[in-house]
Structure formats: C-alpha cells, structure tokens
C-alpha atoms as a PDB file:
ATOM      1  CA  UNK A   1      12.993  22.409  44.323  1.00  0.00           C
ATOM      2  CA  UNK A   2      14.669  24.460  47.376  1.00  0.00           C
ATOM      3  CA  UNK A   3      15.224  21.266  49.152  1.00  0.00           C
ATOM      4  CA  UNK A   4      18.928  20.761  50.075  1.00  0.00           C
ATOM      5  CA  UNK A   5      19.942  23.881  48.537  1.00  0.00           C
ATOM      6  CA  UNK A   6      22.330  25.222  51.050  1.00  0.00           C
ATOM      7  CA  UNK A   7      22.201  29.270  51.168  1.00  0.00           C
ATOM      8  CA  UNK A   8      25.426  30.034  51.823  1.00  0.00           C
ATOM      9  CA  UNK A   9      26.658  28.254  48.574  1.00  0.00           C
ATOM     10  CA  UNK A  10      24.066  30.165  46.943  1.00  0.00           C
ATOM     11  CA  UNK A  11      24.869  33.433  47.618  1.00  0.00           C
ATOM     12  CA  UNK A  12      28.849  32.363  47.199  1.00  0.00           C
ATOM     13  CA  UNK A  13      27.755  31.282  43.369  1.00  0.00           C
ATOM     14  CA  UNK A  14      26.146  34.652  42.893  1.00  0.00           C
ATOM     15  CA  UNK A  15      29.186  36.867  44.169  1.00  0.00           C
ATOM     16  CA  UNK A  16      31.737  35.209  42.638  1.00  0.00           C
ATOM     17  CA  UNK A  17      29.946  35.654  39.313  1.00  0.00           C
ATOM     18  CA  UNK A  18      28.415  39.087  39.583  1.00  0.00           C
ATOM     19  CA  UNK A  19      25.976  40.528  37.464  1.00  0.00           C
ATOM     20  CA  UNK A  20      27.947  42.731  35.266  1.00  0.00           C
ATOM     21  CA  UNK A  21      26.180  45.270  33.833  1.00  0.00           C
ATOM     22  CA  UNK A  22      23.679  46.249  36.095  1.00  0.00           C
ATOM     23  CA  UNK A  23      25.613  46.023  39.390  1.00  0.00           C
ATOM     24  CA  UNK A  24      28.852  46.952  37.543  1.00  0.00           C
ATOM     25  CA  UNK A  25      32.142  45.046  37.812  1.00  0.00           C
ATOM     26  CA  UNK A  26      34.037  45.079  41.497  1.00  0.00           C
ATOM     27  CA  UNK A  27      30.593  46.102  42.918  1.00  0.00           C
ATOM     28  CA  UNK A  28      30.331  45.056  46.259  1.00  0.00           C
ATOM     29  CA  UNK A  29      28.628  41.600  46.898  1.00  0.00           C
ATOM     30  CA  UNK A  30      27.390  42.286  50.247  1.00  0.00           C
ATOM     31  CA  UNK A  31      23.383  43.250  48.982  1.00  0.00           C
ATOM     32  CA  UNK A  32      20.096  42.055  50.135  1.00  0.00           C
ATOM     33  CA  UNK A  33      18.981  39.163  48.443  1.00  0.00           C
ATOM     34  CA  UNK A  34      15.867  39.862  46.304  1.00  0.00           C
ATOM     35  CA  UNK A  35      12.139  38.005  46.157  1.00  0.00           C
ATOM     36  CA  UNK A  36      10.973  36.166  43.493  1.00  0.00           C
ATOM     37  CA  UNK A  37       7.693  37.212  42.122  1.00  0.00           C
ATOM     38  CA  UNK A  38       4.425  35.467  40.502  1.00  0.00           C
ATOM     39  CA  UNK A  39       1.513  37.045  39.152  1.00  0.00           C
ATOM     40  CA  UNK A  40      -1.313  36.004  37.625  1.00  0.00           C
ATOM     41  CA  UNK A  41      -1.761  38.838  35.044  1.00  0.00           C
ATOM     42  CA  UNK A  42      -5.187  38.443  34.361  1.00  0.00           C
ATOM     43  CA  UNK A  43      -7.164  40.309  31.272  1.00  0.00           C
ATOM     44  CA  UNK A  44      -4.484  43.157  29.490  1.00  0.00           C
ATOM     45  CA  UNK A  45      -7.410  45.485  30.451  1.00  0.00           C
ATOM     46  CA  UNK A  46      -6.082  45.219  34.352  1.00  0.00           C
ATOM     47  CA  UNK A  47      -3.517  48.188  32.687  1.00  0.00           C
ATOM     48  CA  UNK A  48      -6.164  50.587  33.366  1.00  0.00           C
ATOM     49  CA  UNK A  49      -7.720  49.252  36.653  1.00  0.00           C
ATOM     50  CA  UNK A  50      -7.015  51.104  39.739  1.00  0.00           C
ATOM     51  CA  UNK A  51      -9.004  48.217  42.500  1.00  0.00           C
ATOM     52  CA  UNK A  52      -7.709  46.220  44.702  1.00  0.00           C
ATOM     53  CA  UNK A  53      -5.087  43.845  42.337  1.00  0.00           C
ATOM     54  CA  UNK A  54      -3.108  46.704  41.003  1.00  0.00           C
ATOM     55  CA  UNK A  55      -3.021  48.439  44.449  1.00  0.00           C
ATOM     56  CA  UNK A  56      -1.626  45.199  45.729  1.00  0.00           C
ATOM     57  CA  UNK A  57       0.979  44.991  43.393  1.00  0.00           C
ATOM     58  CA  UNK A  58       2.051  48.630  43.811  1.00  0.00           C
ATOM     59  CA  UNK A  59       2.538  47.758  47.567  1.00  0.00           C
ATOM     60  CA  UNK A  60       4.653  44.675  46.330  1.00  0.00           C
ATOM     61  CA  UNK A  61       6.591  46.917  44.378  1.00  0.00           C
ATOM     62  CA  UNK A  62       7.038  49.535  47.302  1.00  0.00           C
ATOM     63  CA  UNK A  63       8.216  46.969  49.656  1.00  0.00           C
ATOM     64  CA  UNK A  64      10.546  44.723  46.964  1.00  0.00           C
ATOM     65  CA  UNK A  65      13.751  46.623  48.373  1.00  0.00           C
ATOM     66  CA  UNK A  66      16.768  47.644  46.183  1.00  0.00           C
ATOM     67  CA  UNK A  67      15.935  45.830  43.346  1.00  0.00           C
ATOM     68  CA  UNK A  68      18.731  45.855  40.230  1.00  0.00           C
ATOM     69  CA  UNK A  69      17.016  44.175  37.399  1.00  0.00           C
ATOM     70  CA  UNK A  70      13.397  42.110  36.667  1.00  0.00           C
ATOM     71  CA  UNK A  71      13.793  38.675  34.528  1.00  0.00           C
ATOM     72  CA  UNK A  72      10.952  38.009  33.891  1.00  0.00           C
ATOM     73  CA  UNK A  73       9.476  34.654  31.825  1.00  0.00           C
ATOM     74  CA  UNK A  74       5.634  35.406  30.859  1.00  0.00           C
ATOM     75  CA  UNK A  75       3.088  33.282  29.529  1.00  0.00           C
ATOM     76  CA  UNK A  76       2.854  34.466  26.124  1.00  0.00           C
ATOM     77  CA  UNK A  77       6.600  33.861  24.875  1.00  0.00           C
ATOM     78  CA  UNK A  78       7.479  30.331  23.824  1.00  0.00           C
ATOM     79  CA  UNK A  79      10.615  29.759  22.157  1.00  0.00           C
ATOM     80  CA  UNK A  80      11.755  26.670  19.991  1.00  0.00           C
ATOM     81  CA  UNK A  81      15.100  24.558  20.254  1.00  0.00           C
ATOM     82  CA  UNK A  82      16.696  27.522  22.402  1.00  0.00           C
ATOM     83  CA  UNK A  83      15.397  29.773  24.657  1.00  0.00           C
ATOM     84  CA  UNK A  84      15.638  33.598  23.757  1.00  0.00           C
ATOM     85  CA  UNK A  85      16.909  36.518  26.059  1.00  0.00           C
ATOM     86  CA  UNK A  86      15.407  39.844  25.397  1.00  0.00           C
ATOM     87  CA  UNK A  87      18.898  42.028  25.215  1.00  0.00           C
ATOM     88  CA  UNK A  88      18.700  45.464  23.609  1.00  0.00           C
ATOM     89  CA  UNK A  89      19.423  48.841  25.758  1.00  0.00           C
ATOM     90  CA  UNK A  90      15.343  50.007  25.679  1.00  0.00           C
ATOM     91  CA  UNK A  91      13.350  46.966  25.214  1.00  0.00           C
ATOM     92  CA  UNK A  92      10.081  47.968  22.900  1.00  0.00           C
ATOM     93  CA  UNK A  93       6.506  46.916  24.273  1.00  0.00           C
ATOM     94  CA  UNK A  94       4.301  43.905  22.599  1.00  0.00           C
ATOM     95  CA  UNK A  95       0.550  44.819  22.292  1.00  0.00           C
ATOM     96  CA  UNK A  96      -0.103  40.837  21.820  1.00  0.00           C
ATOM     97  CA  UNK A  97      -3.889  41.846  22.050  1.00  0.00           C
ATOM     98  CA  UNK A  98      -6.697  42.431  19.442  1.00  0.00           C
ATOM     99  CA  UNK A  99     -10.547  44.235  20.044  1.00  0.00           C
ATOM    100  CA  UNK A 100      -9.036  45.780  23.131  1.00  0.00           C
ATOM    101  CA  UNK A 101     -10.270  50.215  23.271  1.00  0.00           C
ATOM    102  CA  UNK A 102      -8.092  52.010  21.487  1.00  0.00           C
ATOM    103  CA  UNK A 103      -6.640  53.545  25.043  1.00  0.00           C
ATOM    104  CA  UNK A 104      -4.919  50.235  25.409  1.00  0.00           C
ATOM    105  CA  UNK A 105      -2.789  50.697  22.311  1.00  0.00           C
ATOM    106  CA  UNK A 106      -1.566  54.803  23.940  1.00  0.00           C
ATOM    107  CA  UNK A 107      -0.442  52.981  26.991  1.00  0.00           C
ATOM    108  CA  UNK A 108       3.428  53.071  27.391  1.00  0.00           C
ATOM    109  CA  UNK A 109       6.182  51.393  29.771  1.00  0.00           C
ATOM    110  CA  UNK A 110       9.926  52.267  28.974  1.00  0.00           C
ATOM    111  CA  UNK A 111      12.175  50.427  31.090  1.00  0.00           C
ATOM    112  CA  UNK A 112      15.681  50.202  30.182  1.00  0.00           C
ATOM    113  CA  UNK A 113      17.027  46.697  29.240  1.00  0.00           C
ATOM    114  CA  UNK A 114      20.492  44.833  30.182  1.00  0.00           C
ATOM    115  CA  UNK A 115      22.118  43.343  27.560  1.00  0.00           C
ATOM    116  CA  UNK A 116      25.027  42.507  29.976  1.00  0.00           C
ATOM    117  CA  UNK A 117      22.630  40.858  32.552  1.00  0.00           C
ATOM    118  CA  UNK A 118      21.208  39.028  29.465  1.00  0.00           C
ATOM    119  CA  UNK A 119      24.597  37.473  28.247  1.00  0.00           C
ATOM    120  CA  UNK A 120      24.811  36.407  31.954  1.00  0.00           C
ATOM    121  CA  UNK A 121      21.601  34.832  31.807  1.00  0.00           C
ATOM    122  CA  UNK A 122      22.178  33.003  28.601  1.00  0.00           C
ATOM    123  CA  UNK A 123      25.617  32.215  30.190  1.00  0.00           C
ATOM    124  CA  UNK A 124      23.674  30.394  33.334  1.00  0.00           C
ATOM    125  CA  UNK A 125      20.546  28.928  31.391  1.00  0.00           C
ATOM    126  CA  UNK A 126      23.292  26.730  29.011  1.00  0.00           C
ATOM    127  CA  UNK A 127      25.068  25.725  31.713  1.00  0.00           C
ATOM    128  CA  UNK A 128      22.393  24.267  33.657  1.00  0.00           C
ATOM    129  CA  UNK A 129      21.245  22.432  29.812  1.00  0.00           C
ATOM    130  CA  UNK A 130      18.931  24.699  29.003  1.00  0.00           C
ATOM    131  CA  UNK A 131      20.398  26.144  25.727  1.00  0.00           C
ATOM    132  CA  UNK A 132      19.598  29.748  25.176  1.00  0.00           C
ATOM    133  CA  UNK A 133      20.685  32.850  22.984  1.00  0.00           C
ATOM    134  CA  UNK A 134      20.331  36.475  23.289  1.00  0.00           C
ATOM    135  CA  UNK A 135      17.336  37.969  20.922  1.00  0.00           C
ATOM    136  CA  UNK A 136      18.008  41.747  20.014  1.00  0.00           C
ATOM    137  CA  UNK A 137      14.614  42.175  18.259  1.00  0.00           C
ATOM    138  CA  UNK A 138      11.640  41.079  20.517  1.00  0.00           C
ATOM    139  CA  UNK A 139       9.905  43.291  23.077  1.00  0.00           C
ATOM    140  CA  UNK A 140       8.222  42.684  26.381  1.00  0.00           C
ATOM    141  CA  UNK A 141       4.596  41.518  25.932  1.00  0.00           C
ATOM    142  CA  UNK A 142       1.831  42.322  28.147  1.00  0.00           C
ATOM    143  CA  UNK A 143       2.438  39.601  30.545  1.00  0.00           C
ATOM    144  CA  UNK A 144       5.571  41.751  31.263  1.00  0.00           C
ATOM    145  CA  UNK A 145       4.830  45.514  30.616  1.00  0.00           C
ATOM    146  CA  UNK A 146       1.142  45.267  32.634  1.00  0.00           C
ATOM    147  CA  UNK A 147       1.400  43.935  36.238  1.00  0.00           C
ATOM    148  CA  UNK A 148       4.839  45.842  35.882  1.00  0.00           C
ATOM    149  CA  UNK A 149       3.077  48.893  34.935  1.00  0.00           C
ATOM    150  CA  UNK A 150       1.514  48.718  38.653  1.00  0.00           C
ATOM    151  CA  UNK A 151       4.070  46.914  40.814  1.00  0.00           C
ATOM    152  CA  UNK A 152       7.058  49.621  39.223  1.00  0.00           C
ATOM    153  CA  UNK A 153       5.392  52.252  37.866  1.00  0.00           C
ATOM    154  CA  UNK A 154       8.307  54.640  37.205  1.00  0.00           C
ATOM    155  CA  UNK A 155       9.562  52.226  34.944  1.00  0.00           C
ATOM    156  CA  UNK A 156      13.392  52.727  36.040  1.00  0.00           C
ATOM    157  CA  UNK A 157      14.460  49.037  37.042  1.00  0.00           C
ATOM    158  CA  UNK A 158      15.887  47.081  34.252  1.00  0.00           C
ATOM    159  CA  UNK A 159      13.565  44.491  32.374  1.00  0.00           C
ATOM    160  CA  UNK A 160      14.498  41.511  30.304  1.00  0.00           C
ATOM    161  CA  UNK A 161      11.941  38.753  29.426  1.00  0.00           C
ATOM    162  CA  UNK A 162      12.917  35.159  29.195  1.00  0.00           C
ATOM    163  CA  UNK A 163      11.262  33.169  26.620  1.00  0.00           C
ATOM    164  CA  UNK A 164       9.583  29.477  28.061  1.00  0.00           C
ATOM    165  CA  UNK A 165      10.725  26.829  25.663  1.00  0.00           C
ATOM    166  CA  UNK A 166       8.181  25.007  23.523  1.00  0.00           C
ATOM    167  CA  UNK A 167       6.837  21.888  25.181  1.00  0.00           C
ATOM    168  CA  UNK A 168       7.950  22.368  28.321  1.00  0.00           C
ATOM    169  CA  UNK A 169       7.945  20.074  31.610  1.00  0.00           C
ATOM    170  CA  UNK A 170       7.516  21.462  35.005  1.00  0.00           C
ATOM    171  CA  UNK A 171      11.205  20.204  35.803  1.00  0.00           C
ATOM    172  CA  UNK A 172      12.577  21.802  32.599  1.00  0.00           C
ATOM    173  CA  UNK A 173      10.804  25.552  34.062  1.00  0.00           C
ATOM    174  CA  UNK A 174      12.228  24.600  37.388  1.00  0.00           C
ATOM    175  CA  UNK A 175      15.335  23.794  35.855  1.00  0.00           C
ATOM    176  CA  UNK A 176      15.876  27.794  34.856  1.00  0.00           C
ATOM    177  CA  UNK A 177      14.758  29.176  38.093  1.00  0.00           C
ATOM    178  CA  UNK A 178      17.006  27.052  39.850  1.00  0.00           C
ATOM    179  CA  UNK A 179      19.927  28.229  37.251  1.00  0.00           C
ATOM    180  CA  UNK A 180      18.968  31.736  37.913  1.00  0.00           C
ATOM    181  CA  UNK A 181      18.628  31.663  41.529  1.00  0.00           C
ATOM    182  CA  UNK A 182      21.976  33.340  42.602  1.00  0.00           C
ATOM    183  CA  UNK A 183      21.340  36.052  40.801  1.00  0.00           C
ATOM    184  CA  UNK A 184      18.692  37.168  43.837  1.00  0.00           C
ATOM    185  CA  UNK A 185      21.704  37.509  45.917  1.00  0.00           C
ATOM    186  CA  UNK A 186      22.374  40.814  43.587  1.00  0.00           C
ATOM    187  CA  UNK A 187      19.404  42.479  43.601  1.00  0.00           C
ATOM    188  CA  UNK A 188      17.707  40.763  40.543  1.00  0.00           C
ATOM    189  CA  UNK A 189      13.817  39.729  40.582  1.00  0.00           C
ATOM    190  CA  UNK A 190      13.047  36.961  39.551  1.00  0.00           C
ATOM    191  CA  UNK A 191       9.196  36.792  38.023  1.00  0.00           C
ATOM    192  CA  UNK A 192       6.864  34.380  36.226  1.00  0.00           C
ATOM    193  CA  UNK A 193       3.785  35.841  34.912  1.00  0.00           C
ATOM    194  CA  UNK A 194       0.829  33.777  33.653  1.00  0.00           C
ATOM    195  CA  UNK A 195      -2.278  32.404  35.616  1.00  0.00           C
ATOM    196  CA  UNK A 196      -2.937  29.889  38.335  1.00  0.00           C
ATOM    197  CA  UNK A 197      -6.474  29.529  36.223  1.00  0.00           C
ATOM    198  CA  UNK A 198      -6.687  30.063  32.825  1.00  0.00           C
ATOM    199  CA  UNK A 199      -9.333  28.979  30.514  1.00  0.00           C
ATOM    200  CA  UNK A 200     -10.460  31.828  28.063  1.00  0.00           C
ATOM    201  CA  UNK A 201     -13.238  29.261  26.797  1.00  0.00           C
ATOM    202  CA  UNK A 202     -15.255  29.903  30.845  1.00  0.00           C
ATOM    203  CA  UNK A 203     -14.022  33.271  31.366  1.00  0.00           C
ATOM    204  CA  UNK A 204     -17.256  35.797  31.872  1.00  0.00           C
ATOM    205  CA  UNK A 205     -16.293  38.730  29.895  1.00  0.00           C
ATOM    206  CA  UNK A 206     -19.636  40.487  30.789  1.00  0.00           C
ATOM    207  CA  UNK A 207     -18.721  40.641  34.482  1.00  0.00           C
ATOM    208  CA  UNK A 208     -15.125  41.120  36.022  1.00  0.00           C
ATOM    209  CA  UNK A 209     -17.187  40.633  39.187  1.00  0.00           C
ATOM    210  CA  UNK A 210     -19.022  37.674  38.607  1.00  0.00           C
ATOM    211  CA  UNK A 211     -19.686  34.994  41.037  1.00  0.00           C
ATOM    212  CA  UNK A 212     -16.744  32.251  41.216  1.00  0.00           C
ATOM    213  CA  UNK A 213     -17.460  28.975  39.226  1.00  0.00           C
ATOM    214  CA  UNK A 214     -16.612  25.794  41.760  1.00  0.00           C
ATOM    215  CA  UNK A 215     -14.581  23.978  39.503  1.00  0.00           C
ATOM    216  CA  UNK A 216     -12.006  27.029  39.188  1.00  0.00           C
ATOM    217  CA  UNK A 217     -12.232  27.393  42.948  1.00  0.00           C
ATOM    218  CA  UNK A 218     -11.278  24.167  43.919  1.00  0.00           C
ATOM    219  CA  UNK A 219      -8.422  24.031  41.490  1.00  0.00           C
ATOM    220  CA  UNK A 220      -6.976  27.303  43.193  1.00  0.00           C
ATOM    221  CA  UNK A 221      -7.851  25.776  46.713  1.00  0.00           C
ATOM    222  CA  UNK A 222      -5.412  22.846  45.742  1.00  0.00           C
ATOM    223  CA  UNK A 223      -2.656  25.022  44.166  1.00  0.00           C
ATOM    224  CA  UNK A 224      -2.867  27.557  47.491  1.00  0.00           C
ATOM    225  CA  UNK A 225      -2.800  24.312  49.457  1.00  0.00           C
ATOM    226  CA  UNK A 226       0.366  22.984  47.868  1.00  0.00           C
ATOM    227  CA  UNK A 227       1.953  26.454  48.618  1.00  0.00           C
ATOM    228  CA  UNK A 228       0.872  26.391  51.869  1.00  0.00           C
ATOM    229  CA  UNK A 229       2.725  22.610  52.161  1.00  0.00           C
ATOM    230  CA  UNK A 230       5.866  24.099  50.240  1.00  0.00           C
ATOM    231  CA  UNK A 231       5.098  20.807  48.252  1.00  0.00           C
ATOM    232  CA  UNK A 232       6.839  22.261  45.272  1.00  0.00           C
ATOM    233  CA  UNK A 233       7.414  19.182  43.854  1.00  0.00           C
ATOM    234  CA  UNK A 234       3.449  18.199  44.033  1.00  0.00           C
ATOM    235  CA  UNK A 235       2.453  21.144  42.003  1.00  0.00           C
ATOM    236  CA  UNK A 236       4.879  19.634  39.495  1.00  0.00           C
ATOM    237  CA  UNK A 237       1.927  16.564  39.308  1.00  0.00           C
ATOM    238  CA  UNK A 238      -0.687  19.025  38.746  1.00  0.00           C
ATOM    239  CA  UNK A 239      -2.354  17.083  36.167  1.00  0.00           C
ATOM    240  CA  UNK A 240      -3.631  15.102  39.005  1.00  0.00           C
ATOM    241  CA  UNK A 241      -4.999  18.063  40.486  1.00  0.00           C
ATOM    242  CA  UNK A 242      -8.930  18.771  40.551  1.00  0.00           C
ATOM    243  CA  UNK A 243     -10.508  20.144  37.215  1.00  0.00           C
ATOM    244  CA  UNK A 244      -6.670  20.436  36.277  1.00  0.00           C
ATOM    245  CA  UNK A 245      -7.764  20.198  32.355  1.00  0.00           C
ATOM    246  CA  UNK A 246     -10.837  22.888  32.858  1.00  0.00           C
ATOM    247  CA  UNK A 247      -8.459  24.710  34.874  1.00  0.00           C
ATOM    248  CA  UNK A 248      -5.695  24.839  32.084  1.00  0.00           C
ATOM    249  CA  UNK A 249      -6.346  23.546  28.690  1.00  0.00           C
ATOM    250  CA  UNK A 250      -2.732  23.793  27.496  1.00  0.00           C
ATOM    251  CA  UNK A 251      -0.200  25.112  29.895  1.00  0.00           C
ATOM    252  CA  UNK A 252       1.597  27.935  28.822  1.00  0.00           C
ATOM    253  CA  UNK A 253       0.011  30.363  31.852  1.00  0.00           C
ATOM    254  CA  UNK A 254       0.449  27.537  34.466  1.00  0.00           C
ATOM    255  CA  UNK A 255       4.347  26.712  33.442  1.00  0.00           C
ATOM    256  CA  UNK A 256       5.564  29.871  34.804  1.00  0.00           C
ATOM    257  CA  UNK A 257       5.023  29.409  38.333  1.00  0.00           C
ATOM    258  CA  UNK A 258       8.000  26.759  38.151  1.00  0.00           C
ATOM    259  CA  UNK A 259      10.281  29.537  37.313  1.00  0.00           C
ATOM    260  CA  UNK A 260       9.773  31.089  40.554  1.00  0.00           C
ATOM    261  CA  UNK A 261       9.716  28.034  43.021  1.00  0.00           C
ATOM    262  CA  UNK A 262      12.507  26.535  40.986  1.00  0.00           C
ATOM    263  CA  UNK A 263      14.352  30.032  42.173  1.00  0.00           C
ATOM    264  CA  UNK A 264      13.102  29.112  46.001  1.00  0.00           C
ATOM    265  CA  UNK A 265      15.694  29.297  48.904  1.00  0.00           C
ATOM    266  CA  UNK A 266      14.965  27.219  52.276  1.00  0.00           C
ATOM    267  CA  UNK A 267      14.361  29.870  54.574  1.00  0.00           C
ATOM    268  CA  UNK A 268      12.120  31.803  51.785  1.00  0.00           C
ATOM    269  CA  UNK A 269       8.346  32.786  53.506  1.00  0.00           C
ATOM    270  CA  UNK A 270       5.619  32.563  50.698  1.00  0.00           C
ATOM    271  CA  UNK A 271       3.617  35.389  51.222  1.00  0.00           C
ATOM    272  CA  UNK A 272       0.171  36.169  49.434  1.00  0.00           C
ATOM    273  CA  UNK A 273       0.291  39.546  47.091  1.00  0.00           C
ATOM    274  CA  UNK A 274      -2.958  39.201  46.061  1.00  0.00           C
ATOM    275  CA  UNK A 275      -6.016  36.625  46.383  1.00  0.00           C
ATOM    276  CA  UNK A 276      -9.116  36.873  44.162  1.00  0.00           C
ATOM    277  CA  UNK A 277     -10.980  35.697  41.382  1.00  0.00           C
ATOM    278  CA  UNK A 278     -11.822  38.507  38.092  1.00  0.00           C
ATOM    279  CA  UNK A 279     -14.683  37.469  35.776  1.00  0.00           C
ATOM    280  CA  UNK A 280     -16.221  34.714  37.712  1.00  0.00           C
ATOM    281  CA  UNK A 281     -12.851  32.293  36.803  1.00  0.00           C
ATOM    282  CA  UNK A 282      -9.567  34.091  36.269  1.00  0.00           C
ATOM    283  CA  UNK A 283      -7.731  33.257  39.245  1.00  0.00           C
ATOM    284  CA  UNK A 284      -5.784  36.447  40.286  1.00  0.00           C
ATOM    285  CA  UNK A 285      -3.169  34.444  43.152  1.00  0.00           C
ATOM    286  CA  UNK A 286      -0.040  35.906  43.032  1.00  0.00           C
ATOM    287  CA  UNK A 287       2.608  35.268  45.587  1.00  0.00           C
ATOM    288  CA  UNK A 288       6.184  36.245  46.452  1.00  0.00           C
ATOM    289  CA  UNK A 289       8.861  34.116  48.136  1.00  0.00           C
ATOM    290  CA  UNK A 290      11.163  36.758  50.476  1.00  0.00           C
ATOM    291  CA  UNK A 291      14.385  35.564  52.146  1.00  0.00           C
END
C-alpha cells in the first residue's frame, strides 16, 4: 500500500490543501509529520486497568509529538452506502456495552471535535470513491474514547471517528487510509482500533490472565510476521492465514488495520506499542508506523 508512494508528493498534497480548522488557514506547512496508530482495544473494561497495555499506550501518547487532531475508524461503527464523519464541536461518548459495573457508565472523555477537519475528510474520502457525509449526531464509541482515555488522557487533541462502510474489502479500508494520508504531514493521527484476534465465542472471561490458546497464537505469529515483511498487501489475503476464521468470525475488528497501513509512507519504521495476549485469546498487538 506505501509502495511507490513518493514522500515528497505526499507532503506537497497535504500543504497545499491544509487542514483548516484545526491548523487554521495560512498556518505554516512546515510541521512534523504524524504516526499512524493501531490498537487492539481489547475488553471496554481495559478503561479502568492501570498494567502494562494502558501504560504502553500512555508512553505512545507521550512520545506521538505535536499532534493536531485523531481520525480515528473503530471497529464498532459500520456505515451503509456512505461513510459517516463524526462533525459536531464536543463529540458525546457511546457506552456500546451492556452487564459492564456500573463504574463503567461514570467514566468520561471530552475531547473537542473538528467539524472543519471533518468536511476535509469527507472532501478526501469522495474523491478517492469512497463516498462519505458528515454525521452531526453520533458519538465516539468505546473503540475510540478507551485506548484514548490512556494514550491522551487530558483529552485536549481533537477527535473525529470515521465510520467503516458495510461489507468492506481490505482494498476498500486501504483505499481511505491512503486518501487520508497527507493529512499526517499536518499533525493529524491517523488510528484504527479493533483487534488483531477477535472471537468473543473463545474469549476466557474468568481470567484476563489465562494461558494463550495455540490457534490464536499462531494467527498473531502470522499477522506480526507480515508486519515484520511490510507485506501489506499479504495481510490483505488473510483469509489464507492460519485459524483465520477462529481468529475472526466476521471482520469488523480485523478491517481496521487497513486504515493505518493504507496511510503507510516508505520510509515509515513499524514499531511495537504493545505485545500480549488478555483472557487467554484477545490479542492485544498494537503498532505505530513513525516517519
């Protein structure tokens, strides 16, 4: 997906269309260009953990640099015929969870939105044929609002959440990270949230500790081996990978990885944010590409 890409062209694209809004118009173009984020969120109860995967992403967040804005496209937002663009100034929170302790429903994340960065988004996803709108009424769900609650904690960066469209390819996902791409050149994240093994059906909810079942272990081995490669595109055939159906019976956590290697530059370095397993087959991998 980075292949060919040449950086200078990228970072041209980006400057001559600014991200008005959150930069502000006639800001200077000269910035550091931002990494691209994914997380495997996990269990909504990881909001109140304080162990080794929220640490790491609070050291992600400490080290990100001067970041603008977070777009962020999460697991749990699917979208038919267009995609939707959270755009409102103070985006509300989604508790898309049910039996959770009550403490879960008292937590609160207020980041401000960016409607103008959102019309610029729209503005890049339909130009690239992926047709997309602007919603004013939908809030950021806990694939959002959680692993952000760690990794930016003050809750001052702007946050809009781009819906995944319904039914869609690897290439399609690609196709919006690689439309969205300049926009690292001004200081926006770019992050897919969801789960590089996700299978609700195996998880053991008795033990966040458990021991590691094989078949999710070897289906992370493959995935961390294809990063390794930068073989973007194989990860695009990951049907063929081992235990690929026990590792994902539908595919809305594994699609948003594509959002963030479809946003890849050449000289990017992949480098681990956190490595682990929670309730013997949630795969915790999360991984940031940094210019």
């Amino acid at each position: 997906m980075a292949s060919g890409v040449d950086r200078r062209r990228v970072l041209q694209g980006a400057a001559a269309a600014g991200v008005v809004g959150v930069m502000g118009a006639g800001a200077s173009v000269a910035r550091e260009v931002a990494p691209a984020l994914f997380v495997s969120h996990g269990s909504p109860m990881t909001a109140l953990d304080s162990d080794a995967y929220p640490q790491a992403l609070r050291r992600f967040g400490d080290g990100a640099g001067a970041v603008k804005a977070l777009v962020v496209v999460s697991a749990h937002w699917e979208t038919d015929s267009r995609v939707h663009v959270t755009a409102m100034d103070a985006p509300p929170l989604v508790y898309d969870f049910y039996g959770f302790p009550e403490e879960m429903y008292r937590l609160r994340y207020a980041p401000p939105g960016a409607p103008s960065l959102a019309q610029d988004v729209v503005a890049r996803l339909s130009s690239a044929g992926v047709p997309a709108v602007t919603d004013g009424a939908r809030g950021l769900d806990h694939g959002v609002w959680v692993p952000l609650l760690h990794a930016f904690p003050e809750a001052r960066v702007p946050v809009l959440q781009v819906a995944l469209p319904a039914d869609a390819t690897p290439a399609q996902v690609a196709r919006m990270g690689e439309a969205l791409r300049p926009l690292r050149a001004d200081g926006v994240l770019l992050m897919g949230s969801g789960g590089v093994v996700h299978n609700l059906r195996r998880v053991n909810f008795r033990s966040k500790l458990a021991s590691v079942e094989p078949w999710a272990a070897e289906f992370d081995a493959w995935v961390a081996g294809k990063l390794a490669a930068r073989d973007f595109l194989g990860l695009q055939s990951w049907m063929d990978a081992p235990n690929a159906r026990v590792a994902h019976p539908s595919p809305e956590h594994w699609l948003p990885i594509y959002f963030v290697l479809g946003a890849a530059l050449p000289e990017d370095r992949i480098t681990p944010v956190f490595e682990g397993f929670h309730h013997g087959t949630l795969s915790m991998r999360s991984f940031a590409l940094r210019a």
